[in-house]
C-alpha atoms as a PDB file:
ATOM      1  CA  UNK A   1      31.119  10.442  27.228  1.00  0.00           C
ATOM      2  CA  UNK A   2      29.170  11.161  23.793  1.00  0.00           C
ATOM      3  CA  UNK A   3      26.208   9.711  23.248  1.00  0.00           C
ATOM      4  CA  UNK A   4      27.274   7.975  19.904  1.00  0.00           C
ATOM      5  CA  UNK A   5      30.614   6.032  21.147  1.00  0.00           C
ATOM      6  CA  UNK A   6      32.736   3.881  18.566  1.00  0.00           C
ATOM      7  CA  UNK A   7      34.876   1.239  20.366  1.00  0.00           C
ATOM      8  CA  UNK A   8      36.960  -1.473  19.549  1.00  0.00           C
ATOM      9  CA  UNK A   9      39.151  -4.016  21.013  1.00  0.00           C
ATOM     10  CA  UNK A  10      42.425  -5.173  18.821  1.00  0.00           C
ATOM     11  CA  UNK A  11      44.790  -7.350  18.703  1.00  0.00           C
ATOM     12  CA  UNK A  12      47.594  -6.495  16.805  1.00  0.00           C
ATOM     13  CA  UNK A  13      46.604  -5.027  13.552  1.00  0.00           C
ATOM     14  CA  UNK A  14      43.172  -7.465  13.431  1.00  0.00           C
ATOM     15  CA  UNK A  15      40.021  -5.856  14.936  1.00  0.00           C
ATOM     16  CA  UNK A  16      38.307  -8.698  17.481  1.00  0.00           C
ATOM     17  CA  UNK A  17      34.980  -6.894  18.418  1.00  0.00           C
ATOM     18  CA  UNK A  18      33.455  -3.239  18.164  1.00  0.00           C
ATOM     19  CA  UNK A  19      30.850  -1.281  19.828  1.00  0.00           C
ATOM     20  CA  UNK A  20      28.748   1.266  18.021  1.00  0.00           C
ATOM     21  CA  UNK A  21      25.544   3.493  19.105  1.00  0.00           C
ATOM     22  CA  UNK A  22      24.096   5.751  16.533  1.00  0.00           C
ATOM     23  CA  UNK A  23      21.807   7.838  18.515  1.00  0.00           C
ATOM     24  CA  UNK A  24      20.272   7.854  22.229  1.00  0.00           C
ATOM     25  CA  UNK A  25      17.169   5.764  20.908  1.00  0.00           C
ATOM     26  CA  UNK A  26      19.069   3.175  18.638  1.00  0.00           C
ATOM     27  CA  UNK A  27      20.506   0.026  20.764  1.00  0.00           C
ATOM     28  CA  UNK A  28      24.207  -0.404  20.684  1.00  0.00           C
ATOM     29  CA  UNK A  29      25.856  -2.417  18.152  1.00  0.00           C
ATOM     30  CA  UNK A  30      28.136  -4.894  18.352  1.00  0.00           C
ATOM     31  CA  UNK A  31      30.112  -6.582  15.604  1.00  0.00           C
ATOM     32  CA  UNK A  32      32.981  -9.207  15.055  1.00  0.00           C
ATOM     33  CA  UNK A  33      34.728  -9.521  11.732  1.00  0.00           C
ATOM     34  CA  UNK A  34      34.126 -12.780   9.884  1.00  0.00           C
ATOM     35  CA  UNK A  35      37.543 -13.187   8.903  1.00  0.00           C
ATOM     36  CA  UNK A  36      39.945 -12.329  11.408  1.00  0.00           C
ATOM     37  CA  UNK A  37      43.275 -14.515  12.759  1.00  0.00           C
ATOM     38  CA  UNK A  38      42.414 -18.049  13.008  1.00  0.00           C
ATOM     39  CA  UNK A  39      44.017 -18.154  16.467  1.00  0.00           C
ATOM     40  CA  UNK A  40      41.400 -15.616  17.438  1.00  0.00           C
ATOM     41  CA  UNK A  41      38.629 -17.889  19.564  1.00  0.00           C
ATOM     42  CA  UNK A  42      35.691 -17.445  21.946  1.00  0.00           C
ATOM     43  CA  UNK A  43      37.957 -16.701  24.590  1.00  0.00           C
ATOM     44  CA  UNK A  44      39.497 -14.275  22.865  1.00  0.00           C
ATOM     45  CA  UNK A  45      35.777 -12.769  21.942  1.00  0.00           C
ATOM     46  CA  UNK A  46      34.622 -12.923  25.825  1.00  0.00           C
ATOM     47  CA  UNK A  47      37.316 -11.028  27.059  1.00  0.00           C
ATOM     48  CA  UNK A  48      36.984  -8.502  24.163  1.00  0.00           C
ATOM     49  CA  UNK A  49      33.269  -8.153  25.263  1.00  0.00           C
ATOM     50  CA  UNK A  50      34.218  -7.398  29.104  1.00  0.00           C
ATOM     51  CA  UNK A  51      37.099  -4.993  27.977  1.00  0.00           C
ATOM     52  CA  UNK A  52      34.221  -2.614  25.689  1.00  0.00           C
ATOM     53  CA  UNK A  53      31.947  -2.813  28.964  1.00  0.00           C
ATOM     54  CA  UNK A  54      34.741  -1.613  30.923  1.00  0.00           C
ATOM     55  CA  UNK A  55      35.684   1.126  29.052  1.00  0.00           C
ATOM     56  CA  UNK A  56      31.565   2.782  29.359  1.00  0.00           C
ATOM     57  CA  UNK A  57      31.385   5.477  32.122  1.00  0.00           C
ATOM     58  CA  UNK A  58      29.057   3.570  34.627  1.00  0.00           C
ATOM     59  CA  UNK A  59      25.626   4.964  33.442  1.00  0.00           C
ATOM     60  CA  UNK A  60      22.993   2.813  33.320  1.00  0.00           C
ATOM     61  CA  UNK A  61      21.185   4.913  31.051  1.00  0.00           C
ATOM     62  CA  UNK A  62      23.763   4.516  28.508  1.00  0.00           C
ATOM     63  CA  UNK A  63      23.045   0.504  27.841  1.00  0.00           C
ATOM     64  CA  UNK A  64      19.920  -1.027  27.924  1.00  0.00           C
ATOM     65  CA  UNK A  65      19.771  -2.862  24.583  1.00  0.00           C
ATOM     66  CA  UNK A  66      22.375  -4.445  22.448  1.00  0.00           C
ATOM     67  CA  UNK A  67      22.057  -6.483  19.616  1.00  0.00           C
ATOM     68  CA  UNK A  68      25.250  -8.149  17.978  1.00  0.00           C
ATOM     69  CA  UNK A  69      26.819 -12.354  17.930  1.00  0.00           C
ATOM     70  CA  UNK A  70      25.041 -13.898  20.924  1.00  0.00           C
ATOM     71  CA  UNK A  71      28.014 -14.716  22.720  1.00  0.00           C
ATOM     72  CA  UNK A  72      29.448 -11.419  22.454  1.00  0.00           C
ATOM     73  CA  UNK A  73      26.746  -9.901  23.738  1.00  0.00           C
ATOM     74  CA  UNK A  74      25.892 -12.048  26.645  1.00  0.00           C
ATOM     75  CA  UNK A  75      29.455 -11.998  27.727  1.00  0.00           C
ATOM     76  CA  UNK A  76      28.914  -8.397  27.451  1.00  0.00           C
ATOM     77  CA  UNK A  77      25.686  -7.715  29.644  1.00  0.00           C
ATOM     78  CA  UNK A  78      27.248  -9.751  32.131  1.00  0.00           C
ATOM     79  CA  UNK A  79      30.217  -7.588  32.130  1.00  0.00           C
ATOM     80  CA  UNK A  80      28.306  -4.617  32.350  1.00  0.00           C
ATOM     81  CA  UNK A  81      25.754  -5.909  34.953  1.00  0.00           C
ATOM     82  CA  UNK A  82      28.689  -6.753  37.371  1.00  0.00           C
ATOM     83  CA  UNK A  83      30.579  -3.370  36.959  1.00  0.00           C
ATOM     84  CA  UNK A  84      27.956  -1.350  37.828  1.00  0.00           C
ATOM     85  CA  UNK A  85      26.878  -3.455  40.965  1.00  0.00           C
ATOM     86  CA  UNK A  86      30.053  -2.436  41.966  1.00  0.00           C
ATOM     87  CA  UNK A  87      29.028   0.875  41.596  1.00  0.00           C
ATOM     88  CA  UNK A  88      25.627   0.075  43.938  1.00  0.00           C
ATOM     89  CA  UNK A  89      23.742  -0.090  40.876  1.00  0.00           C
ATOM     90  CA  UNK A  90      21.493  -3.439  40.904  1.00  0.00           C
ATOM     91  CA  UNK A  91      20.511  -4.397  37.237  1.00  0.00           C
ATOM     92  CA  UNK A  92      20.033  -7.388  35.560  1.00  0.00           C
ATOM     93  CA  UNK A  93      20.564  -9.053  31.837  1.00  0.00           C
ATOM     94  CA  UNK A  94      16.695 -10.366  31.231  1.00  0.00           C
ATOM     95  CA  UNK A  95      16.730 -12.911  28.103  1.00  0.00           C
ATOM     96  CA  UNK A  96      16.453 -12.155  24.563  1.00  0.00           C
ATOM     97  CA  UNK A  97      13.480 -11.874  23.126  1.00  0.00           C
ATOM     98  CA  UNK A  98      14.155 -13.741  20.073  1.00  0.00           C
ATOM     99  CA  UNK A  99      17.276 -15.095  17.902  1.00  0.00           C
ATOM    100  CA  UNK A 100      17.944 -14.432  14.363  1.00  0.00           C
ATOM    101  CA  UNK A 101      20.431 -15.394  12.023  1.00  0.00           C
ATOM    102  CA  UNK A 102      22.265 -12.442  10.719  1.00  0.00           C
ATOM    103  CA  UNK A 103      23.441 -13.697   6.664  1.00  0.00           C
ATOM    104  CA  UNK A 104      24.164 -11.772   3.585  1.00  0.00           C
ATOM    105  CA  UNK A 105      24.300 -12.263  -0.223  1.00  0.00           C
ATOM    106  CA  UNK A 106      27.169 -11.301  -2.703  1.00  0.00           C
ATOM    107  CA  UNK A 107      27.681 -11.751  -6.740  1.00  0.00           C
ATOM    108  CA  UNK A 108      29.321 -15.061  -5.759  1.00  0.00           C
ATOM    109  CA  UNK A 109      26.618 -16.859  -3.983  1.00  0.00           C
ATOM    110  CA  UNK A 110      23.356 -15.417  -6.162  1.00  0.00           C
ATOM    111  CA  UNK A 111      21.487 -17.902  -7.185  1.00  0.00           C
ATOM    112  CA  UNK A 112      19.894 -18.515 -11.009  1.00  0.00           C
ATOM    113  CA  UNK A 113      16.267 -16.945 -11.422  1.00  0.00           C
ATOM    114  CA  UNK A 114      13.783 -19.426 -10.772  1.00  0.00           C
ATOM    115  CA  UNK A 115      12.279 -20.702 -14.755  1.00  0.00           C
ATOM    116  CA  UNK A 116       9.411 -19.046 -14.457  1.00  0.00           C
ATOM    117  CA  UNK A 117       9.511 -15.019 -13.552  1.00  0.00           C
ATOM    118  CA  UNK A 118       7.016 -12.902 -11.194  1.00  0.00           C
ATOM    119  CA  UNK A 119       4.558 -10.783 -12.960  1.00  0.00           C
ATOM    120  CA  UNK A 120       5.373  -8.512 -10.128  1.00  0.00           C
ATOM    121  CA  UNK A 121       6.404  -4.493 -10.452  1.00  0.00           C
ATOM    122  CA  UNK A 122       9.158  -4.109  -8.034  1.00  0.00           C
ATOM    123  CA  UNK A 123      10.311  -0.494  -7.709  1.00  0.00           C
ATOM    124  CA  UNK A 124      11.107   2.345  -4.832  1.00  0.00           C
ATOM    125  CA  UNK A 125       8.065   3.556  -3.247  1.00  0.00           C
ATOM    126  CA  UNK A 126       7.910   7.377  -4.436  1.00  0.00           C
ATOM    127  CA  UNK A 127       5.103  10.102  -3.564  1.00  0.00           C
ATOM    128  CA  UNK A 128       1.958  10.533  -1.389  1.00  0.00           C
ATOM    129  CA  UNK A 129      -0.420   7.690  -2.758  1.00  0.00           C
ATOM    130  CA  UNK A 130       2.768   5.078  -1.763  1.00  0.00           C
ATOM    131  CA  UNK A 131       2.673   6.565   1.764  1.00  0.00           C
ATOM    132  CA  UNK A 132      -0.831   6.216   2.073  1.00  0.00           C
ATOM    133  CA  UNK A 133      -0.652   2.667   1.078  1.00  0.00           C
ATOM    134  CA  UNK A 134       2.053   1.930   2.958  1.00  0.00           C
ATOM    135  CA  UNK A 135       1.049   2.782   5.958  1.00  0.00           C
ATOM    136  CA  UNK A 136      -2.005   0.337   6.851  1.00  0.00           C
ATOM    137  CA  UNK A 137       0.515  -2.757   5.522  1.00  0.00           C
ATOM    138  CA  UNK A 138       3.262  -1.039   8.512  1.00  0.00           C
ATOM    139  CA  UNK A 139       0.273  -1.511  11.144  1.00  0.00           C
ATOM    140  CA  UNK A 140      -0.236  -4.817  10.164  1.00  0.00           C
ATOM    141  CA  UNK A 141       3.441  -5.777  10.254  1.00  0.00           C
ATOM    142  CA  UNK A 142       4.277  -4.176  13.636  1.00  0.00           C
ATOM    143  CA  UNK A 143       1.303  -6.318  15.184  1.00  0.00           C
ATOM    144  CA  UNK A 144       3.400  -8.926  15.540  1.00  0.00           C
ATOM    145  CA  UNK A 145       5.986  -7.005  17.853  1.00  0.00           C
ATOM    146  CA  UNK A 146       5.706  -5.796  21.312  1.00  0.00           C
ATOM    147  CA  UNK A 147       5.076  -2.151  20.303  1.00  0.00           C
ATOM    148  CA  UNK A 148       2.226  -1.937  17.512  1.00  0.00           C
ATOM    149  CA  UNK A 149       2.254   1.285  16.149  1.00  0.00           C
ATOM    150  CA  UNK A 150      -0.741   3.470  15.846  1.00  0.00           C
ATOM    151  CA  UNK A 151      -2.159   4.571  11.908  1.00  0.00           C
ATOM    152  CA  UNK A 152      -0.686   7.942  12.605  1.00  0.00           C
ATOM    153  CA  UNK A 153       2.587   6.631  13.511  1.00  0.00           C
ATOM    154  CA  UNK A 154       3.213   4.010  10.948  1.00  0.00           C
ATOM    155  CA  UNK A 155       2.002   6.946   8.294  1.00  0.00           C
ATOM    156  CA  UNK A 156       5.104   9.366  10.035  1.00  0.00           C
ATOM    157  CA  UNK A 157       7.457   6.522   9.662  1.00  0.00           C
ATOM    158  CA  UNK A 158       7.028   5.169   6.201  1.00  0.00           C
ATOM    159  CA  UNK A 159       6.536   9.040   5.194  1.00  0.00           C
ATOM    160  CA  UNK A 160      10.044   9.673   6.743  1.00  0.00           C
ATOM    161  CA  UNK A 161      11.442   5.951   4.668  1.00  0.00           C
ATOM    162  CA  UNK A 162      10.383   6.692   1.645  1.00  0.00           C
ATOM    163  CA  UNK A 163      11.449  10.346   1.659  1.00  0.00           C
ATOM    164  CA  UNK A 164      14.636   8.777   2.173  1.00  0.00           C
ATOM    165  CA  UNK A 165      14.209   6.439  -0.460  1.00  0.00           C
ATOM    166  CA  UNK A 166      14.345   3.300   1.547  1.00  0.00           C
ATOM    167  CA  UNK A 167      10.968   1.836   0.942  1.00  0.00           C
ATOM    168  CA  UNK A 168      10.993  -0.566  -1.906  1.00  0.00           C
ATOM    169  CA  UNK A 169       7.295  -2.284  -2.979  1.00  0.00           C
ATOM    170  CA  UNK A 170       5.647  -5.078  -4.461  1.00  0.00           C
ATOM    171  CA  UNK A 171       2.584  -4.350  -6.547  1.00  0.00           C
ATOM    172  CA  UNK A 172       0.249  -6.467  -8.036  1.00  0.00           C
ATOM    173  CA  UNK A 173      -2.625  -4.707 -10.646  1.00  0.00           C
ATOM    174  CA  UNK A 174      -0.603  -1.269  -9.777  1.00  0.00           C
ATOM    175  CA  UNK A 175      -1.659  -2.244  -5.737  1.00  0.00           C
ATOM    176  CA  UNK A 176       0.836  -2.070  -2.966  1.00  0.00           C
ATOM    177  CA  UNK A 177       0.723  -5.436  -1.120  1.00  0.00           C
ATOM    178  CA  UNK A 178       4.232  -5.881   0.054  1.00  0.00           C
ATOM    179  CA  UNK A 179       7.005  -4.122   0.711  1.00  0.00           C
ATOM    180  CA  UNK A 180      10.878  -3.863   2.138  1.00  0.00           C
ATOM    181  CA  UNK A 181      13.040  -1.304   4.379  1.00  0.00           C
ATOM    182  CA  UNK A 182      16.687  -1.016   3.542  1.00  0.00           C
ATOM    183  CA  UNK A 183      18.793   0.386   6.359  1.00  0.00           C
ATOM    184  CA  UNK A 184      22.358   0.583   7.592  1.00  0.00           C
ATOM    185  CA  UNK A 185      24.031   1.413   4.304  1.00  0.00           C
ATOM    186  CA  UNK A 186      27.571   1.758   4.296  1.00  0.00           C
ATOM    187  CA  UNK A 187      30.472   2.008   1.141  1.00  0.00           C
ATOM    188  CA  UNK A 188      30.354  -1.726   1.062  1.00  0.00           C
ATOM    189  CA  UNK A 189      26.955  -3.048   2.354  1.00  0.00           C
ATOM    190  CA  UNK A 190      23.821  -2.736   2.685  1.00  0.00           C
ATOM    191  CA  UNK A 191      20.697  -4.142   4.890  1.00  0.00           C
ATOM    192  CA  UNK A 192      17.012  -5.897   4.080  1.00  0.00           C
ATOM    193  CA  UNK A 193      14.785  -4.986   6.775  1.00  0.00           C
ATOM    194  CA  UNK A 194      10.800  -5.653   7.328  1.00  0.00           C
ATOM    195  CA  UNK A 195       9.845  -7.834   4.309  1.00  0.00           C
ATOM    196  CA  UNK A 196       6.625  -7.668   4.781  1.00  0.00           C
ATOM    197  CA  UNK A 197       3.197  -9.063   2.357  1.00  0.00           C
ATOM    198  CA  UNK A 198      -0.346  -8.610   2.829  1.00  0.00           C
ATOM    199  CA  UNK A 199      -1.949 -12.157   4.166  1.00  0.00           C
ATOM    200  CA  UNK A 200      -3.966 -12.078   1.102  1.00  0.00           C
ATOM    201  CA  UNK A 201      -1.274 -12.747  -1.058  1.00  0.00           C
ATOM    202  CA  UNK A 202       1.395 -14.634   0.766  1.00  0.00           C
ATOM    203  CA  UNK A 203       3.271 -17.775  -0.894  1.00  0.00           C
ATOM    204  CA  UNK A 204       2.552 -16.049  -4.485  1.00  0.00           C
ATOM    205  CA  UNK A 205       6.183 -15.509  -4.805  1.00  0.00           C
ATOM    206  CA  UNK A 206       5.907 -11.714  -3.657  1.00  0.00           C
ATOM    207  CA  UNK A 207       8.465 -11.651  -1.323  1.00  0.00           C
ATOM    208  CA  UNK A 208      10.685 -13.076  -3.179  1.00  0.00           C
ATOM    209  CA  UNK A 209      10.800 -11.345  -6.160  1.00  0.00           C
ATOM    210  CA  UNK A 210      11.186  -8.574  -4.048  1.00  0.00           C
ATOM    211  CA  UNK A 211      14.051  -9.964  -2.398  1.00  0.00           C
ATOM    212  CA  UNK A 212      15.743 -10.500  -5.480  1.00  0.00           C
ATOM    213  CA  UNK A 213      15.188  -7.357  -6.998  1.00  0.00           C
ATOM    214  CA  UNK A 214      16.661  -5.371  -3.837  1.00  0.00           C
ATOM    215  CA  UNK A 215      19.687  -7.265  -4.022  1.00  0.00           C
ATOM    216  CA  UNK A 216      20.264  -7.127  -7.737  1.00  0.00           C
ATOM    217  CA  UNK A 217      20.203  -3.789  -7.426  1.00  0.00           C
ATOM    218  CA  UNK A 218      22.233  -2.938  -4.444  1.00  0.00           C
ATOM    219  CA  UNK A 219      24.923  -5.184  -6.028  1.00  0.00           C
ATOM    220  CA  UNK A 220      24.740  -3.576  -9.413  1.00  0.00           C
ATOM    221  CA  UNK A 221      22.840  -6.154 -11.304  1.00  0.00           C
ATOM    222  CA  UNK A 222      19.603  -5.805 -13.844  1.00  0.00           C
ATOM    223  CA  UNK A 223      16.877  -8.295 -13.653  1.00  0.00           C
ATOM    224  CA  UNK A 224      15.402  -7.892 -17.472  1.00  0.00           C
ATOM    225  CA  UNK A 225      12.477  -8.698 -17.947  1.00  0.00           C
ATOM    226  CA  UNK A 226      11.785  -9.959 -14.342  1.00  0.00           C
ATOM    227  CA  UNK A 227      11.183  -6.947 -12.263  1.00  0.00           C
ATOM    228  CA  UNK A 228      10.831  -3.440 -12.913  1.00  0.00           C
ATOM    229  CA  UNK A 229      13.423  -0.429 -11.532  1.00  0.00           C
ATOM    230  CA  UNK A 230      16.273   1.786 -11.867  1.00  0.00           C
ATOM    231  CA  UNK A 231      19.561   1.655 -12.799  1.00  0.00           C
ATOM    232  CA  UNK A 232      21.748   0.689  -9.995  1.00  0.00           C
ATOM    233  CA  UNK A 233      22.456   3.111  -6.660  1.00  0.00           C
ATOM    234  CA  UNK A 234      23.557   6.046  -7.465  1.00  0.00           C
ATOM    235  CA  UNK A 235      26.742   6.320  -5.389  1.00  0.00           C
ATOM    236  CA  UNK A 236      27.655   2.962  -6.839  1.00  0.00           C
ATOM    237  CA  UNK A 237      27.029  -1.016  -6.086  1.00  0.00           C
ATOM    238  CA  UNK A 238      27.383  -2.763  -2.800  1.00  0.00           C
ATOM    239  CA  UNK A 239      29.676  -5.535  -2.277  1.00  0.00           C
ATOM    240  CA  UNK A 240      26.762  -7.261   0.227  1.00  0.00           C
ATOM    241  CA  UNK A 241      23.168  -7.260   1.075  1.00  0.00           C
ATOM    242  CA  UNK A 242      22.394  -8.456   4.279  1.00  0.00           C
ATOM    243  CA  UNK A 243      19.779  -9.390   6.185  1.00  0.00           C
ATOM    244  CA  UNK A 244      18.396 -11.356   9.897  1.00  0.00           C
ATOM    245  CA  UNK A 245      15.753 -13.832   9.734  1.00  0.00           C
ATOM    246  CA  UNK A 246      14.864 -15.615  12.594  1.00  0.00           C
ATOM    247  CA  UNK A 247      15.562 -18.704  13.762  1.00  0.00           C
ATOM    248  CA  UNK A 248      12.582 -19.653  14.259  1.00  0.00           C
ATOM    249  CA  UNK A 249      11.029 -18.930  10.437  1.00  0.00           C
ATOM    250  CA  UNK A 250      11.830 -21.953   8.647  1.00  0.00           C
ATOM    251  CA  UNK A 251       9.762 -20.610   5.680  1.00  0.00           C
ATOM    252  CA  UNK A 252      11.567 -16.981   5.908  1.00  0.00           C
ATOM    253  CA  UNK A 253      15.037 -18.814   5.768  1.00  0.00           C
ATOM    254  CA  UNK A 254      14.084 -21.184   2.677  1.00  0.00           C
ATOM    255  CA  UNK A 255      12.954 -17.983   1.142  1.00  0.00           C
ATOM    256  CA  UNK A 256      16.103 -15.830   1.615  1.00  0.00           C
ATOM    257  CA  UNK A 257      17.842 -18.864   0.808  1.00  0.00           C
ATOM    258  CA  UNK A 258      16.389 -19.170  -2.593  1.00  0.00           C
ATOM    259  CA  UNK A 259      17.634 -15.616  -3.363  1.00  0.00           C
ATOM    260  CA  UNK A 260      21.405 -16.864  -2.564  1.00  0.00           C
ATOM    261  CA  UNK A 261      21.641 -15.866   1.179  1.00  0.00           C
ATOM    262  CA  UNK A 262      23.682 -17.733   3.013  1.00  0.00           C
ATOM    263  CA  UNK A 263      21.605 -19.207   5.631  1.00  0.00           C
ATOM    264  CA  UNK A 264      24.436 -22.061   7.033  1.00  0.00           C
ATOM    265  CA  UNK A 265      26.796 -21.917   9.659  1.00  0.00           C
ATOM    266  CA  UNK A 266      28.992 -24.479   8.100  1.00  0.00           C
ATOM    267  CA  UNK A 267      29.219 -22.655   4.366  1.00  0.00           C
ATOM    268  CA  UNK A 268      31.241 -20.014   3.802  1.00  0.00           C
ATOM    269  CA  UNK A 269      31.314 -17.212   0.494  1.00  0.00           C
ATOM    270  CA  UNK A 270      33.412 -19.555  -2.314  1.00  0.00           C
ATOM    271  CA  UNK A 271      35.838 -16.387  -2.815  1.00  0.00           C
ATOM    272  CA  UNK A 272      36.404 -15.238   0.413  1.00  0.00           C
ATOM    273  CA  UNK A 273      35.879 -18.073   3.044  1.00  0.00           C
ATOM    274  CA  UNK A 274      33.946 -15.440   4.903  1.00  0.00           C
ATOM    275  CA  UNK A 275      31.417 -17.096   7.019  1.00  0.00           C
ATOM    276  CA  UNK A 276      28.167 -17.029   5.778  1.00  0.00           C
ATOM    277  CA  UNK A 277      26.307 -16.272   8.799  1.00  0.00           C
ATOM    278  CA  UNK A 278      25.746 -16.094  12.561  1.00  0.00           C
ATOM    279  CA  UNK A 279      23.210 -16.058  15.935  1.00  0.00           C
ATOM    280  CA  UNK A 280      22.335 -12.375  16.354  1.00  0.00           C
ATOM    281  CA  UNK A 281      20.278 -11.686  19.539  1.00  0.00           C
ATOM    282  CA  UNK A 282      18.908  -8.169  21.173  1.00  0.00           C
ATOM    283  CA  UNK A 283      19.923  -8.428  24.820  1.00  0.00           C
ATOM    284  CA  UNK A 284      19.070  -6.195  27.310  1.00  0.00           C
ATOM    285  CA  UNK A 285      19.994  -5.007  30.731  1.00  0.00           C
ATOM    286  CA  UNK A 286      16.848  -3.727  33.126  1.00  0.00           C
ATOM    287  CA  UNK A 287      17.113  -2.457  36.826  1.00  0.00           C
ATOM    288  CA  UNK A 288      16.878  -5.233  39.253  1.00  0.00           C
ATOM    289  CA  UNK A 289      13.197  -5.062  40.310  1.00  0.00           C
ATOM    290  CA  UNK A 290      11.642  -4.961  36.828  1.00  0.00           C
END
């Protein structure tokens, strides 16, 4: 079995649910299109989930976290728990460790600029002194997460970002203070990860205007006069920007929501009746006595 699988369960013509897993240290991936066949259900998603676990040779090295819908992935783990205890292999699914709702933003549901603009430079964070800056606010952010990295390793990883060209920042008086991953790209979308400001200057508008600027961008969009930064991507604009907040951050949501992310379960996109978002959760499946 290759250690980067792509499945998917179908019915028909319509895709129900995939599986994806980019490299040995990435979790798996699963996803469920927004619009599919109405007469597609939850039922019809549970049974999808058990299929995909079927299919996996019975290695449990190969799963151990997955992040996708919560039910999806709970009927999942389950799945995948049971098989291989049929295999003599005790695991268990242990509880995620938080929930976030997974949203996006589009042309259609941007909202106006706020009357009065950020005095904020908002650009793509570029050489050695961005790095070096960088890297104390990436300590800082990953205190709040089970792993905090070390100064050495938060310099490696926002030296390997921003060589990529994934780091966009926030300055104010030409300093660093906040700044944004973007991740998962594909033809049509494209993600928000890690917004991230510096205590100091929190609820200044920072992350917002940072917010906004990725977005206009990715979708092909200039902010005159509002933020500073190129011209759009260079291999051309994305139909979405998406992003997870969690369910828990109230103040993250009204934020995101602001920038015209969909941050409702009962709204959908005003062109496309896509749905505008949805519980995302990272489950996981540990060995029995853990």
């Amino acid at each position: 079995m290759q250690t980067r699988p792509l499945l998917a369960v179908y019915r028909n013509e319509d895709i129900i649910l995939t599986l994806s897993k980019h490299s040995l240290q990435d979790p798996c991936m699963m996803a469920t299109p927004s619009m599919t066949d109405s007469s597609i259900d939850a039922t019809d998603i549970h049974t999808a989930a058990e299929m995909l676990a079927d299919a996996l040779p019975r290695d449990p090295n190969l799963i151990s976290n997955v992040v996708g819908p919560e039910k999806a992935v709970d009927a999942f783990l389950a799945s995948w728990v049971s098989l291989l205890k049929q295999q003599g292999i005790d695991m268990k699914a242990v509880p995620p460790p938080f929930r976030v709702y997974a949203c996006f933003v589009n042309i259609a549901t941007l909202t106006p600029l706020p009357a009065t603009s950020f005095d904020y430079g908002v650009s793509l964070a570029s050489d050695a002194d961005d790095i070096a800056a960088l890297a104390p606010l990436r300590v800082e952010f990953s205190k709040a997460s089970p792993n905090p990295m070390t100064p050495e390793a938060a310099h490696k990883s926002m030296r390997e970002a921003v060589g990529a060209h994934r780091v966009w920042v926030c300055r104010s008086e030409q300093e660093i203070v906040s700044y944004a991953l973007v991740s998962r790209a594909t033809p049509q979308t494209i993600a928000i990860q890690n917004v991230f400001v510096h205590p100091e200057y929190r609820r200044k508008g920072m992350a917002e205007a940072l917010v906004r600027a990725i977005s206009h961008y990715y979708l092909g969009l200039a902010l005159p006069g509002y933020v500073h930064h190129t011209e759009g991507p260079p291999e051309g604009p994305k139909a979405e920007v998406c992003l997870n907040v969690k369910a828990s951050n109230a103040e993250a949501a009204m934020i995101y929501k602001r920038c015209g992310f969909i941050v409702d379960f009962d709204v959908r996109n005003p062109i496309s009746g896509k749905k505008g978002s949805y519980i995302s959760i990272m489950g996981s499946a540990v060995p029995l006595s853990e």
